[in-house]
N, C-alpha and C. Protein backbone atom coordinates (compact mmCIF):
# COMPACT_ATOMS: atom_id res chain seq x y z
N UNK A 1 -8.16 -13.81 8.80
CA UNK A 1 -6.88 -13.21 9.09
C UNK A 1 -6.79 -11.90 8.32
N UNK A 2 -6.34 -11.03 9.03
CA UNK A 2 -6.50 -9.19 8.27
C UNK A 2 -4.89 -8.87 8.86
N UNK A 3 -4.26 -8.91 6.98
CA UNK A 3 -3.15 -8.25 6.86
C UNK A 3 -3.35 -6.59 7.18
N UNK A 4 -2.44 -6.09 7.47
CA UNK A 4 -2.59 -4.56 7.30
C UNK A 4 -1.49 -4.37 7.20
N UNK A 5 -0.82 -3.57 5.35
CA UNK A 5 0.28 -3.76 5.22
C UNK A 5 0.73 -1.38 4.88
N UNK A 6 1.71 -1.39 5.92
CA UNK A 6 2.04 0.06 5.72
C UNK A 6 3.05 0.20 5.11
N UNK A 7 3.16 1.04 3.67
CA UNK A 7 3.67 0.86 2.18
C UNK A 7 4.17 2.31 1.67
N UNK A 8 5.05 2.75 0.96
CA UNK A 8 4.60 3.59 0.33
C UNK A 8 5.91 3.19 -1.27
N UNK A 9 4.90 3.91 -2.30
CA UNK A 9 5.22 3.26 -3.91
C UNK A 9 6.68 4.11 -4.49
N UNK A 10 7.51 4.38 -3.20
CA UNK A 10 8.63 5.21 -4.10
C UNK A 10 9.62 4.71 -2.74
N UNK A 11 8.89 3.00 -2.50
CA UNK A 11 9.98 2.34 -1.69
C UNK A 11 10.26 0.98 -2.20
N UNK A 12 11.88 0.53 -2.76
CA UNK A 12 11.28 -0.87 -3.58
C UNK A 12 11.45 -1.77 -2.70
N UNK A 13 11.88 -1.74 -1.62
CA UNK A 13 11.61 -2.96 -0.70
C UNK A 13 9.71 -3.20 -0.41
N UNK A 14 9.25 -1.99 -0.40
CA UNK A 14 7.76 -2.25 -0.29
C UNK A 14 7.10 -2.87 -1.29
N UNK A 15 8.01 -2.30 -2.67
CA UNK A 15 7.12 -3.76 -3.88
C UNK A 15 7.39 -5.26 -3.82
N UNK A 16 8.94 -4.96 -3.33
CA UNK A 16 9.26 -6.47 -3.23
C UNK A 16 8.48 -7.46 -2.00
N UNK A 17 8.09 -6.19 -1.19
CA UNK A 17 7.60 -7.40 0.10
C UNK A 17 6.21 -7.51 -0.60
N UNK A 18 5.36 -6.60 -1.06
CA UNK A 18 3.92 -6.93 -2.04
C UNK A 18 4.64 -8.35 -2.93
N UNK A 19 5.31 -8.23 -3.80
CA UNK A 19 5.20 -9.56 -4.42
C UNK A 19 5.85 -10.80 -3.65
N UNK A 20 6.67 -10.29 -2.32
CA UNK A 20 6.40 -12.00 -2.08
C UNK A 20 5.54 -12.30 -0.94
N UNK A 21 4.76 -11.55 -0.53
CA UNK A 21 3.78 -11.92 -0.02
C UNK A 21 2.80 -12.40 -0.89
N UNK A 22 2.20 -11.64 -2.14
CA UNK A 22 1.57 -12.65 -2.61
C UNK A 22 1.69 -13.59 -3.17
N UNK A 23 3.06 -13.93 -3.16
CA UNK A 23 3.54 -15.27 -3.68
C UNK A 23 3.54 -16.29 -2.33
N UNK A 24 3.45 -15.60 -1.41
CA UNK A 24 3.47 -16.48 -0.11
C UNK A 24 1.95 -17.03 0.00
N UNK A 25 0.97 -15.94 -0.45
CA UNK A 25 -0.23 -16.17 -0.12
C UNK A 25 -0.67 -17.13 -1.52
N UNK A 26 -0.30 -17.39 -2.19
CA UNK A 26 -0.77 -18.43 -3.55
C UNK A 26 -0.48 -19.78 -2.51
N UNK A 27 0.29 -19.64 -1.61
CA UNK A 27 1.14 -21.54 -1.36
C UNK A 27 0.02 -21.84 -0.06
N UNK A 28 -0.50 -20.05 0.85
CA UNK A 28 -0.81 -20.65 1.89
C UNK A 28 -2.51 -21.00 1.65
N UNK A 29 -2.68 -22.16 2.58
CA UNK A 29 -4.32 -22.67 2.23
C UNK A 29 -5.17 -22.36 2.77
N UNK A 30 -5.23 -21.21 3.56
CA UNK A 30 -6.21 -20.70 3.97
C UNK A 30 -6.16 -19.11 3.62
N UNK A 31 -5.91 -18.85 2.04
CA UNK A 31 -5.73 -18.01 1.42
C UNK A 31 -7.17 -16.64 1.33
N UNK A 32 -8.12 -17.46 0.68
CA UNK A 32 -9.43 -17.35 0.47
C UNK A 32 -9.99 -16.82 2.87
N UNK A 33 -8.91 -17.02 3.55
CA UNK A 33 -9.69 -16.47 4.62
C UNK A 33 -8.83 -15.30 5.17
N UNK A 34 -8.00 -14.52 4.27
CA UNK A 34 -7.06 -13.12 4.61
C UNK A 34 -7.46 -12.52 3.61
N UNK A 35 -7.45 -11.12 4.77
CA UNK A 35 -8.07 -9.69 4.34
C UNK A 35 -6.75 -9.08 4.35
N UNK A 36 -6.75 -8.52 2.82
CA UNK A 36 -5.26 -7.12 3.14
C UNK A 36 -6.19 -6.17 2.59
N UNK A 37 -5.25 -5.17 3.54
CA UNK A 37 -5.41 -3.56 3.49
C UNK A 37 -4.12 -3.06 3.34
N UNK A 38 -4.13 -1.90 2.30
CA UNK A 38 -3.11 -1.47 2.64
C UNK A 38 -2.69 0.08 3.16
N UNK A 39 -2.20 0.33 3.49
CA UNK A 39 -2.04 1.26 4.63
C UNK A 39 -1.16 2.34 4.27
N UNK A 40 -1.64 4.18 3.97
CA UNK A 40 -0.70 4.72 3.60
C UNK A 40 0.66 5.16 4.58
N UNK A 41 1.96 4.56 4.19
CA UNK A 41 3.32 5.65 5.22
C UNK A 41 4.42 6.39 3.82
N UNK A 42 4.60 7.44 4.20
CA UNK A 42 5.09 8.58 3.34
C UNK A 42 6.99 8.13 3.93
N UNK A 43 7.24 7.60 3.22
CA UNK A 43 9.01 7.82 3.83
C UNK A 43 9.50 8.43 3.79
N UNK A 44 9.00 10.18 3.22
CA UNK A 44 9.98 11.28 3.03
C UNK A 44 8.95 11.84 2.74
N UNK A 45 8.02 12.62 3.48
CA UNK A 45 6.84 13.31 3.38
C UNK A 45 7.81 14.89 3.24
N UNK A 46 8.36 14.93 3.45
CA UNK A 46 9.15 16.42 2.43
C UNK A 46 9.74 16.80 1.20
N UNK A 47 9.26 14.85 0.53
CA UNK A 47 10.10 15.20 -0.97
C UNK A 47 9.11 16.36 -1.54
N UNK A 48 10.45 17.13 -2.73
CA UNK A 48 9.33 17.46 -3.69
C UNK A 48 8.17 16.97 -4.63
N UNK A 49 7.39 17.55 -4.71
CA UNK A 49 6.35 17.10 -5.40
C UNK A 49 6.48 16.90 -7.43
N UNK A 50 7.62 17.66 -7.81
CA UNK A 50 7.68 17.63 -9.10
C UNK A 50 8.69 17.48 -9.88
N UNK A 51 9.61 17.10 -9.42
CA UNK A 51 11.42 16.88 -9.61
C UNK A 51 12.18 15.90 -8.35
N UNK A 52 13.04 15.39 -9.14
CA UNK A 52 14.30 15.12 -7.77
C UNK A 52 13.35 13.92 -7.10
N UNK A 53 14.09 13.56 -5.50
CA UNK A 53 12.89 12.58 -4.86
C UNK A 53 11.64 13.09 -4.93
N UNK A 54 10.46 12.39 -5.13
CA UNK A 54 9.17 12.31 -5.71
C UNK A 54 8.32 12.04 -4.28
N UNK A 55 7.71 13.00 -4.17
CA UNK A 55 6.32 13.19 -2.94
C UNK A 55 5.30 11.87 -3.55
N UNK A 56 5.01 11.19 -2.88
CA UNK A 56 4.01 10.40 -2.52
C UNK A 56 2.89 10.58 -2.62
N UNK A 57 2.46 11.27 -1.33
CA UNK A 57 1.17 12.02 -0.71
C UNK A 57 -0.08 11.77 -1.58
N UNK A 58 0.24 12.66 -2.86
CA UNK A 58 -1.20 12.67 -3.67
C UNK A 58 -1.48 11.16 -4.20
N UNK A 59 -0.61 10.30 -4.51
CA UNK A 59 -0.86 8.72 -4.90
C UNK A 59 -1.05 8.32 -3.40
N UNK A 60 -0.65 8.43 -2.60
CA UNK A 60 -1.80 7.54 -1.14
C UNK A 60 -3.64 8.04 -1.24
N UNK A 61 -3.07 9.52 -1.42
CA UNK A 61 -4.77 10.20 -1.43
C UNK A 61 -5.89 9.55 -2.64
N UNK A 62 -5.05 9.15 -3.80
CA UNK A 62 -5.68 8.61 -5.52
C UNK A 62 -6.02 7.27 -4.38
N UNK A 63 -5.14 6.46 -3.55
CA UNK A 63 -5.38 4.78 -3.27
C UNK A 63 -6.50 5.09 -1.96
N UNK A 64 -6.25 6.38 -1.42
CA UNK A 64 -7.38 6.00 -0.35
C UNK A 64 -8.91 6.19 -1.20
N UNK A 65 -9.07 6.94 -2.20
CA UNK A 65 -10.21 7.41 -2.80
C UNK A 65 -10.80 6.34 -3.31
N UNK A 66 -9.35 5.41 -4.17
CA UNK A 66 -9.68 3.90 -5.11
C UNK A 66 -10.33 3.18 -3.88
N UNK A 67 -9.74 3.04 -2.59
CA UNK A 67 -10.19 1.92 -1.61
C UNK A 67 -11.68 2.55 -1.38
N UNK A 68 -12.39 3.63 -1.78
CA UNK A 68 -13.66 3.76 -1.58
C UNK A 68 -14.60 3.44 -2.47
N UNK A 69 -13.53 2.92 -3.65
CA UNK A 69 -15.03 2.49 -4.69
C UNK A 69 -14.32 1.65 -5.15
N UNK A 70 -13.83 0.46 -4.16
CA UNK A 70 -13.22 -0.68 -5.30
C UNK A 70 -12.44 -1.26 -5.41
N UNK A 71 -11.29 -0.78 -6.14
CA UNK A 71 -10.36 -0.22 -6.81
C UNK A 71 -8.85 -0.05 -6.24
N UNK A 72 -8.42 -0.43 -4.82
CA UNK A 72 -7.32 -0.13 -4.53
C UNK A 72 -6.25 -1.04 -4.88
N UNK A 73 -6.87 -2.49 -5.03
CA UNK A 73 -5.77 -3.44 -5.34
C UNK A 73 -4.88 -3.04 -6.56
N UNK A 74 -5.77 -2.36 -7.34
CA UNK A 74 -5.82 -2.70 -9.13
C UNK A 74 -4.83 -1.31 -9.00
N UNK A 75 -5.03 -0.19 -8.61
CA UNK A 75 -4.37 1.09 -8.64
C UNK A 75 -3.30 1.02 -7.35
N UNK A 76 -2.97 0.46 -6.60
CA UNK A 76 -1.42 0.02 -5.64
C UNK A 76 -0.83 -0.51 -6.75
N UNK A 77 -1.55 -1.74 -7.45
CA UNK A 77 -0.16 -2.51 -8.13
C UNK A 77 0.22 -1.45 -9.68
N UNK A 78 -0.80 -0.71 -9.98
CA UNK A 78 -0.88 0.41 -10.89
C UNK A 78 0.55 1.20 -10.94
N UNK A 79 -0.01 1.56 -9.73
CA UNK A 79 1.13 3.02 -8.89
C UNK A 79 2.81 2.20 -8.75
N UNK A 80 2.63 1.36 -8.25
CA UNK A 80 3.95 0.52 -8.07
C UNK A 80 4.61 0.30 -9.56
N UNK A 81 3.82 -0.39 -10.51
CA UNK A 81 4.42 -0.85 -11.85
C UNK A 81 5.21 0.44 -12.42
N UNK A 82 3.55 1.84 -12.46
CA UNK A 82 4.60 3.05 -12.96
C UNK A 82 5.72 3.99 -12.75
N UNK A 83 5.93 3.25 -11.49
CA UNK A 83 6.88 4.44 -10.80
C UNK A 83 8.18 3.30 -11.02
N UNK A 84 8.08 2.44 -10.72
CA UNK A 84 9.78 1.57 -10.95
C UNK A 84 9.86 0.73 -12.33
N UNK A 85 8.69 0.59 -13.24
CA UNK A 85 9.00 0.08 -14.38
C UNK A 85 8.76 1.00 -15.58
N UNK A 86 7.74 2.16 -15.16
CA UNK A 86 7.86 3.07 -16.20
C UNK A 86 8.59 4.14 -16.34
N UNK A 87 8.98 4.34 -14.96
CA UNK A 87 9.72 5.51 -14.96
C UNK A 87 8.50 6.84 -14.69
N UNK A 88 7.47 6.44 -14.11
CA UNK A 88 6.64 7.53 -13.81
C UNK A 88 6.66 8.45 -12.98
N UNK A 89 6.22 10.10 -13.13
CA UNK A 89 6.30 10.59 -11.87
C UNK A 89 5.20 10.46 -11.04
N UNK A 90 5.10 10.24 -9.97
CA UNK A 90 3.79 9.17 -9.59
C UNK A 90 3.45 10.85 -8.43
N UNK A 91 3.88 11.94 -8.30
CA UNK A 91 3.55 13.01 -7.47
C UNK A 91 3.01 13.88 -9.29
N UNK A 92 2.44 13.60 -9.85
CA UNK A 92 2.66 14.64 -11.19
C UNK A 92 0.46 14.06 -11.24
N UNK A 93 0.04 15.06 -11.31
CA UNK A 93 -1.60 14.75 -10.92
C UNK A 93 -2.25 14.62 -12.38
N UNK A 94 -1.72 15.00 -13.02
CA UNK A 94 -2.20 14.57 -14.80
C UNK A 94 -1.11 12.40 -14.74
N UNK A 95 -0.63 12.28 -14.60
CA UNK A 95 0.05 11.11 -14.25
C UNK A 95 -0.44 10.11 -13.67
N UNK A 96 -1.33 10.56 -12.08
CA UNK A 96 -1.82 10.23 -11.26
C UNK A 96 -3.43 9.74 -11.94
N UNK A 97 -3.86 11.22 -13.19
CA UNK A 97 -5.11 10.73 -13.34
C UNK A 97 -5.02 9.34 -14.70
N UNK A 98 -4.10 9.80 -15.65
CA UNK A 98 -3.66 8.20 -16.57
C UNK A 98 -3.78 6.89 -15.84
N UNK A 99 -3.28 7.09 -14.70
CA UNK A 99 -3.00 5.57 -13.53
C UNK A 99 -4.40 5.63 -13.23
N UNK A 100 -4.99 6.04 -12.44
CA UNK A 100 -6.41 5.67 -12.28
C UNK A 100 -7.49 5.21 -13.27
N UNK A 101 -7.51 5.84 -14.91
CA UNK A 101 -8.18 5.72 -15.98
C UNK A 101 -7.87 4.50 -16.49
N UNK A 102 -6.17 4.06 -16.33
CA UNK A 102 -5.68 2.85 -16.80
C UNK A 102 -6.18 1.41 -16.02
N UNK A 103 -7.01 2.10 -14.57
CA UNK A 103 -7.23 0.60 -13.92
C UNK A 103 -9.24 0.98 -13.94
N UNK A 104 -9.65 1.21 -14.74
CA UNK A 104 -10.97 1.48 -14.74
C UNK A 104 -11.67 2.65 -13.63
N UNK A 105 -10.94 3.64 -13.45
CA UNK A 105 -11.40 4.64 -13.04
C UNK A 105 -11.64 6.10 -13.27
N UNK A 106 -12.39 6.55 -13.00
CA UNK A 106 -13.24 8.07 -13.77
C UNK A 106 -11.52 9.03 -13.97
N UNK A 107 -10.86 9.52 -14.94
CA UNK A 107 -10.02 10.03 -14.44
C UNK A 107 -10.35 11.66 -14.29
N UNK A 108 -11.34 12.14 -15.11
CA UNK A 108 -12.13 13.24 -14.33
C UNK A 108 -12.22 13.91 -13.00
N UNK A 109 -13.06 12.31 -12.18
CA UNK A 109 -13.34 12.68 -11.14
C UNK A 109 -11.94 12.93 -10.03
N UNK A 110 -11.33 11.64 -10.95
CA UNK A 110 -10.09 11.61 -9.52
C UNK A 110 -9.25 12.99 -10.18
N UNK A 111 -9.04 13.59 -10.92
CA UNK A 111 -8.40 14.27 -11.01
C UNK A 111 -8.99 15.87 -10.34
N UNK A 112 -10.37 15.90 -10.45
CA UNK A 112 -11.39 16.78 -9.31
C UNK A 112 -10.65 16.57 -7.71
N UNK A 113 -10.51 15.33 -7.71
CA UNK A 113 -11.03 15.20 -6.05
C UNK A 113 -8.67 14.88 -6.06
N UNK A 114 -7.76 15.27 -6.67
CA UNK A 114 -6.62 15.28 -6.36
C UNK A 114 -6.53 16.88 -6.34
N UNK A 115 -7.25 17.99 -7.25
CA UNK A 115 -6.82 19.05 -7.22
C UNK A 115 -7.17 19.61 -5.96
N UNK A 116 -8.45 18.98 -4.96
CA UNK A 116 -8.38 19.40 -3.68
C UNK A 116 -7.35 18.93 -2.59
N UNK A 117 -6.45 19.42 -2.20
CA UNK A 117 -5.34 18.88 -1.14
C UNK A 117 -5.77 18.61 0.04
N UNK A 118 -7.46 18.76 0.43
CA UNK A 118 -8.03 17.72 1.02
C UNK A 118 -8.37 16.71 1.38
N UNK A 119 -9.57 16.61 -0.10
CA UNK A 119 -9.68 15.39 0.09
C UNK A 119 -8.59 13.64 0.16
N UNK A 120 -9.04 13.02 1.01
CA UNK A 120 -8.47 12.09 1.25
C UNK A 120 -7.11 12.34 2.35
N UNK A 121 -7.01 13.93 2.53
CA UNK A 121 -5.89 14.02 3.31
C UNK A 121 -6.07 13.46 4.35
N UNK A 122 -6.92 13.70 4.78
CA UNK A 122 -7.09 13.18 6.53
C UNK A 122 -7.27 11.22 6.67
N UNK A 123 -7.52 10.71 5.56
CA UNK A 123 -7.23 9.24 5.77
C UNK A 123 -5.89 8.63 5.48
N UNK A 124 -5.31 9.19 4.58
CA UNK A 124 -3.53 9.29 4.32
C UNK A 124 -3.33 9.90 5.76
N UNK A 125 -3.40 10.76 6.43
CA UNK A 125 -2.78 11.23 7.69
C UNK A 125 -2.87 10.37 8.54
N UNK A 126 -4.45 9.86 8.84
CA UNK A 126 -4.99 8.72 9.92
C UNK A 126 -4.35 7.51 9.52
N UNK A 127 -3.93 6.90 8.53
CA UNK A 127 -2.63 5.73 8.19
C UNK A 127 -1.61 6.18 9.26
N UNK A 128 -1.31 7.00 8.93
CA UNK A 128 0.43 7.61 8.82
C UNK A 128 0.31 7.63 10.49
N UNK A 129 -0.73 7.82 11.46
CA UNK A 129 -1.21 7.96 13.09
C UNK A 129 -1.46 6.50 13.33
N UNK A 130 -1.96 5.90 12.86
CA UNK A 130 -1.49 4.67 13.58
C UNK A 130 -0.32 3.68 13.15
N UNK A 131 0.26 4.08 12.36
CA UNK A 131 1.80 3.45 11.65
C UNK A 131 2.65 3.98 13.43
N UNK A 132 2.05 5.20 13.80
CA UNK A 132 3.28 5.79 14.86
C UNK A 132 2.51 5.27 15.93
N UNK A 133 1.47 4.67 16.23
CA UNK A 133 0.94 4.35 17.48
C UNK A 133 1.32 3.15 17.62
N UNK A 134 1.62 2.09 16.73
CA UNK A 134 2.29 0.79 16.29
C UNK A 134 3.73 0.77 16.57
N UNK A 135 4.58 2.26 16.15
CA UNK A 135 5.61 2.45 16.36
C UNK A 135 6.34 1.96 14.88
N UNK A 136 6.06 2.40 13.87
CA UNK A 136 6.46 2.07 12.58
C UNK A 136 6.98 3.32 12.67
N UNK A 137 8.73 2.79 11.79
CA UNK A 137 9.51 3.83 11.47
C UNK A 137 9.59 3.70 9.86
N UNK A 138 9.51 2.30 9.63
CA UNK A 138 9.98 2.03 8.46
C UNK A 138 9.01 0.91 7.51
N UNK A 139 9.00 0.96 6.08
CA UNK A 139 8.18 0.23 5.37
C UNK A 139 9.21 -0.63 4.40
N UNK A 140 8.21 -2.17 4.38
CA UNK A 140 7.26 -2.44 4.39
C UNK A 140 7.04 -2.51 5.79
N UNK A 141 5.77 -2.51 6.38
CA UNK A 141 5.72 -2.68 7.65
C UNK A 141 4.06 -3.63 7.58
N UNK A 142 4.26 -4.99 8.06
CA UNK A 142 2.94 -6.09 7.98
C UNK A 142 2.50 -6.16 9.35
N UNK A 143 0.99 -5.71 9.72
CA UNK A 143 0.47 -5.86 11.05
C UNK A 143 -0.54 -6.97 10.95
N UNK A 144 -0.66 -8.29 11.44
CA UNK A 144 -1.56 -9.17 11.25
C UNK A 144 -2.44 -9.61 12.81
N UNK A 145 -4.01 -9.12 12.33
CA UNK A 145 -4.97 -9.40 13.27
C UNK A 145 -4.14 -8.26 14.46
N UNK A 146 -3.79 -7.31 14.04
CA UNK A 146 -3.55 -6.16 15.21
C UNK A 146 -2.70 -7.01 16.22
N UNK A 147 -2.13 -7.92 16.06
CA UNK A 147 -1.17 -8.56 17.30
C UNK A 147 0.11 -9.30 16.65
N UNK A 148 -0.03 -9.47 15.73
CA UNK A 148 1.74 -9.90 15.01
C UNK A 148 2.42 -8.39 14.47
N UNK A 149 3.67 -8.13 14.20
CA UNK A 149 4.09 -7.42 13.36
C UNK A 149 5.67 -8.29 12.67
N UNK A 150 5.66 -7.67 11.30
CA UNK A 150 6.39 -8.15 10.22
C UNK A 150 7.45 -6.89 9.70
N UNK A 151 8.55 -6.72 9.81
CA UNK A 151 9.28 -5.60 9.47
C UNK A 151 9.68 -6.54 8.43
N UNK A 152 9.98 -5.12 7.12
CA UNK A 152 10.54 -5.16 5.74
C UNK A 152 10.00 -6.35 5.05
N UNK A 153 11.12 -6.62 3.40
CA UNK A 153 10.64 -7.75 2.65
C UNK A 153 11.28 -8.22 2.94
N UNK A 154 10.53 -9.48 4.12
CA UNK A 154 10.97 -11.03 4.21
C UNK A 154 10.53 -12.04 2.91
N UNK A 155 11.87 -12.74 3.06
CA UNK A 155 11.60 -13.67 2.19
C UNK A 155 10.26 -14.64 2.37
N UNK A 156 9.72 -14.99 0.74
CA UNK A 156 8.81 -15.65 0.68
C UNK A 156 8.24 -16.69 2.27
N UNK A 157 9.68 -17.63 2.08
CA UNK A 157 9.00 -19.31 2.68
C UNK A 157 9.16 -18.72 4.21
N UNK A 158 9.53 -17.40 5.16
CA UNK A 158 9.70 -16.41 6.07
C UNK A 158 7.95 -16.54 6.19
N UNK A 159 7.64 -15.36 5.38
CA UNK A 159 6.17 -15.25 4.99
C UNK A 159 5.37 -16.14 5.67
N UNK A 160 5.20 -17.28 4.64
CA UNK A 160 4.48 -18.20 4.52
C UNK A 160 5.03 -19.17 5.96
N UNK A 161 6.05 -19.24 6.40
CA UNK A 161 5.97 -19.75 7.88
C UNK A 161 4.92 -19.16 9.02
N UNK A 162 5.38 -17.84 8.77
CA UNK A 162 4.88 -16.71 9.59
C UNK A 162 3.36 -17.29 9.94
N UNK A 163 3.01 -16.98 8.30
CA UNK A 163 1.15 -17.37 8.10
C UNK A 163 0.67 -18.77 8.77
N UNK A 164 1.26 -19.53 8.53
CA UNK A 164 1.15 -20.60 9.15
C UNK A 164 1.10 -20.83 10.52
N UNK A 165 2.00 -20.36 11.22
CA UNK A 165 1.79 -20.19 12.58
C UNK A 165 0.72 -19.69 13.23
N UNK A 166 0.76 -18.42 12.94
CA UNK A 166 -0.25 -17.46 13.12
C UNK A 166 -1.39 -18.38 13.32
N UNK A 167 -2.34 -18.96 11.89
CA UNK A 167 -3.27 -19.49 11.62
C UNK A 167 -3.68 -20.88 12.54
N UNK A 168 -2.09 -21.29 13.15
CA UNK A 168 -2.04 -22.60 13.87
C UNK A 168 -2.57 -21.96 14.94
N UNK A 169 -1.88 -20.93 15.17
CA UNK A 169 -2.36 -20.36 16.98
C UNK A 169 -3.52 -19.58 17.28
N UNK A 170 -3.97 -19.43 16.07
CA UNK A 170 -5.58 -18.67 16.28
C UNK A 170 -6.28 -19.61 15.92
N UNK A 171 -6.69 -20.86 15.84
CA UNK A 171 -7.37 -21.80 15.30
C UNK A 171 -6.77 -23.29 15.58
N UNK A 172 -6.11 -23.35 16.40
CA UNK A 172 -6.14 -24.37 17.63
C UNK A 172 -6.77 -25.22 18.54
N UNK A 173 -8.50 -24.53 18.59
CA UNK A 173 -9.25 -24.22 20.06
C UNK A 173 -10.03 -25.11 19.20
């Protein structure tokens, strides 16, 4: 089963649906056979980048780079903790490189590969293109096996019904 969950870390309904999904996924028993991904969507891709509402963008680009060597679980829940429990500016690229260094990553490199407004743009964009081909307006947004969809944070035992079903009706035969 392949979650594909479209998120972004300066939305707290999107942390809240991350933690009760994985609180959904501790109860369900076929835990060990779901794949999550998570998926960059910008909810205000015009904030500023250094004051006031806080741009995103470059922390999807740090998680698409982490999802290439590793690393994305550890730097999502990273990015999430610092922005609503530390008070981080999570668009601030010296910030961005602490968060990456703090979950075992080069902060050198990522801080190389954030000063290009390239790299990683075009896989943050290609999220953000099929969030609209899906027809996602809004996050959290849960796509499972490309044929269920899940709007916002539903409650846990919601969740974990959901999963259940699902798993009943693909594995039935």
């Amino acid at each position: 089963m392949k979650i594909e969950i479209w998120s972004d870390y300066v939305c707290p309904f999107c942390y809240i649906g991350k933690r009760r999904l994985e609180v959904a996924l501790e109860q369900f028993a076929h835990r060990e056979d779901v794949l999550i991904e998570y998926r960059s969507f910008e909810l205000n891709p015009s904030a500023t980048f250094y004051s006031g509402p806080t741009n995103s963008f470059d922390a999807h680009r740090l998680t698409q780079y982490a999802k290439s060597v590793g690393k994305d679980k550890e730097i999502i829940e990273k990015l999430f903790y610092s922005y609503y429990t530390d008070a981080k500016l999570i668009s601030n690229l010296d910030t961005l490189g602490e968060i990456a260094e703090s979950v075992g990553m080069n902060r050198n490199e990522c801080l190389a590969i954030l000063h290009d407004p390239f790299q990683y743009a075009n896989d943050v964009r290609s999220d953000e293109a099929l969030a609209q081909q899906f027809g996602i307006t809004g996050a959290p947004f849960f796509v499972i096996n490309r044929k269920y969809s899940i709007s916002g944070a539903q409650p846990v035992e919601t969740l974990l019904d959901i999963l259940n079903e699902i798993w009943q009706e693909e594995n039935s035969n």
